[in-house]
Protein backbone atom coordinates (compact mmCIF):
# COMPACT_ATOMS: atom_id res chain seq x y z
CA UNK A 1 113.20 90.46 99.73
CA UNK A 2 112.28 88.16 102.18
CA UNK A 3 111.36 88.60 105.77
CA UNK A 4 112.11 84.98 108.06
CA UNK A 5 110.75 84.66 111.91
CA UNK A 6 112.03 81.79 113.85
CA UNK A 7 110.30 81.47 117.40
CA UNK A 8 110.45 79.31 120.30
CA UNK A 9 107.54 80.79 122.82
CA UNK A 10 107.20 78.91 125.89
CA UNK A 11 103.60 76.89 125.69
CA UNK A 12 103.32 75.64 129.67
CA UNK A 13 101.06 77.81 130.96
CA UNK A 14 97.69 79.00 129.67
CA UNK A 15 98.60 82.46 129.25
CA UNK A 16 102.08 81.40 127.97
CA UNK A 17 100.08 79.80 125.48
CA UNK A 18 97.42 82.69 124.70
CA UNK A 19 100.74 85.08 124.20
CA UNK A 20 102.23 81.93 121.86
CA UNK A 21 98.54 81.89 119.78
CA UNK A 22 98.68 85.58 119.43
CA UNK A 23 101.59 86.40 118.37
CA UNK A 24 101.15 83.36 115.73
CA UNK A 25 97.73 84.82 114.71
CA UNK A 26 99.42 88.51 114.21
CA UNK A 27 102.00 87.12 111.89
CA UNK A 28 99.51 85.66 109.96
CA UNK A 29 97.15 89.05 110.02
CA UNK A 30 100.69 90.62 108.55
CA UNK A 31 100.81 88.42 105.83
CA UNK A 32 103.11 85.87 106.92
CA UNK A 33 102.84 82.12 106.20
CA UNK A 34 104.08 78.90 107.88
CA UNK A 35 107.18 77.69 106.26
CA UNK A 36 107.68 75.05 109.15
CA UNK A 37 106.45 75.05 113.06
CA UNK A 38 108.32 78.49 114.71
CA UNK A 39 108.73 79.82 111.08
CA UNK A 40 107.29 82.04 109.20
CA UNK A 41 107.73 83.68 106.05
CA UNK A 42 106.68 86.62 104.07
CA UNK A 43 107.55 88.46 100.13
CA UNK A 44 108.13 92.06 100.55
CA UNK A 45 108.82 93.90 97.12
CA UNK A 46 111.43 96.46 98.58
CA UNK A 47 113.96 96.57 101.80
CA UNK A 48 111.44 99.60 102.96
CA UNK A 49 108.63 97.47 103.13
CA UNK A 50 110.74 94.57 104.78
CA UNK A 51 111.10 97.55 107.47
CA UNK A 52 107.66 98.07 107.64
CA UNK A 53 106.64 94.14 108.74
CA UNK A 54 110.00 93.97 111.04
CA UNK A 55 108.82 96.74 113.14
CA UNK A 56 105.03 95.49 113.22
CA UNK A 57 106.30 91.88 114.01
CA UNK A 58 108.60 93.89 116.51
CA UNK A 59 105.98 95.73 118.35
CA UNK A 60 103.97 92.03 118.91
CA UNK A 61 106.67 90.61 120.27
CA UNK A 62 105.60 88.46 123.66
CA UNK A 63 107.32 89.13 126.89
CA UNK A 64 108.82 85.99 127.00
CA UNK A 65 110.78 83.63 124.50
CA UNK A 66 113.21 83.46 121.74
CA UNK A 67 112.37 85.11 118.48
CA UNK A 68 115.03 85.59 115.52
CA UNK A 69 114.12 87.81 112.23
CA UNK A 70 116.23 87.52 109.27
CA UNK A 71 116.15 89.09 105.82
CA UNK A 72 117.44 87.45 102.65
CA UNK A 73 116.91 88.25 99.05
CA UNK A 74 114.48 86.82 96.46
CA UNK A 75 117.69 85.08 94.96
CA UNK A 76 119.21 84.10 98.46
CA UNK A 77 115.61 81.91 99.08
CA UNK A 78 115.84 80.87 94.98
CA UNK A 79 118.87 78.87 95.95
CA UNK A 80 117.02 77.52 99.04
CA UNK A 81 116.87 73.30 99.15
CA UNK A 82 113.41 71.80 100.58
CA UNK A 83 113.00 67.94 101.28
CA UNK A 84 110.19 65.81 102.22
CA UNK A 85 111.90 62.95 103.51
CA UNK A 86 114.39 62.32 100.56
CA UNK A 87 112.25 63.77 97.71
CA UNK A 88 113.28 66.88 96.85
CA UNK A 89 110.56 69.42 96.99
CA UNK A 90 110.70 72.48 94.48
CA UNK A 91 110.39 76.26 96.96
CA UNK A 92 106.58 77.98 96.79
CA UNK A 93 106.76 81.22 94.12
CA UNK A 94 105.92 84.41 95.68
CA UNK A 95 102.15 85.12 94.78
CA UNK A 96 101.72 87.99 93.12
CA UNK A 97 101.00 91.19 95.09
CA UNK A 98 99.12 94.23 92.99
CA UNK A 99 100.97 97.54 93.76
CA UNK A 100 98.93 101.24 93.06
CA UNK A 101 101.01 104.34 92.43
């Protein structure tokens, strides 16, 4: 499973952009990665743990701005096309995560 955010945070003021740098900086403290500018991306093993990083990314939500979360499956992002230009680029492989019982 795989857990997209999209974001457009207004940048105009200096606290618009403090807000804009912070919620950026959580993502990134959650384990997400830049997939382009305003996206992020992160590899959750089950739907339940997807939960778990939609409600943190939830709860650090700024005041203002647009912010989209989407959730598709390891197969759904397999199929994904990525292109530099015209060159076809082939999608980053999930790293491998170490899960104790």
């Amino acid at each position: 499973m795989w857990v997209l955010v999209f974001f457009d945070l207004p940048t105009e003021t200096i606290m618009e952009r403090k807000h804009a740098a912070r919620f950026r900086k959580d993502l990134l403290n959650d384990g997400f990665t830049m997939f382009q500018f305003s996206i992020y991306m992160r590899f959750c093993p089950s739907r339940e743990n997807a939960y778990v990083h939609i409600k943190r990314t939830k709860n650090a939500l700024p005041k203002k701005g647009k912010v989209g979360i989407m959730q598709i499956t390891d197969k759904q992002f397999g199929m994904i096309e990525l292109f530099h230009g015209r060159k076809e680029q082939p999608p980053d492989t999930p790293s491998q995560q170490l899960e104790l019982f």
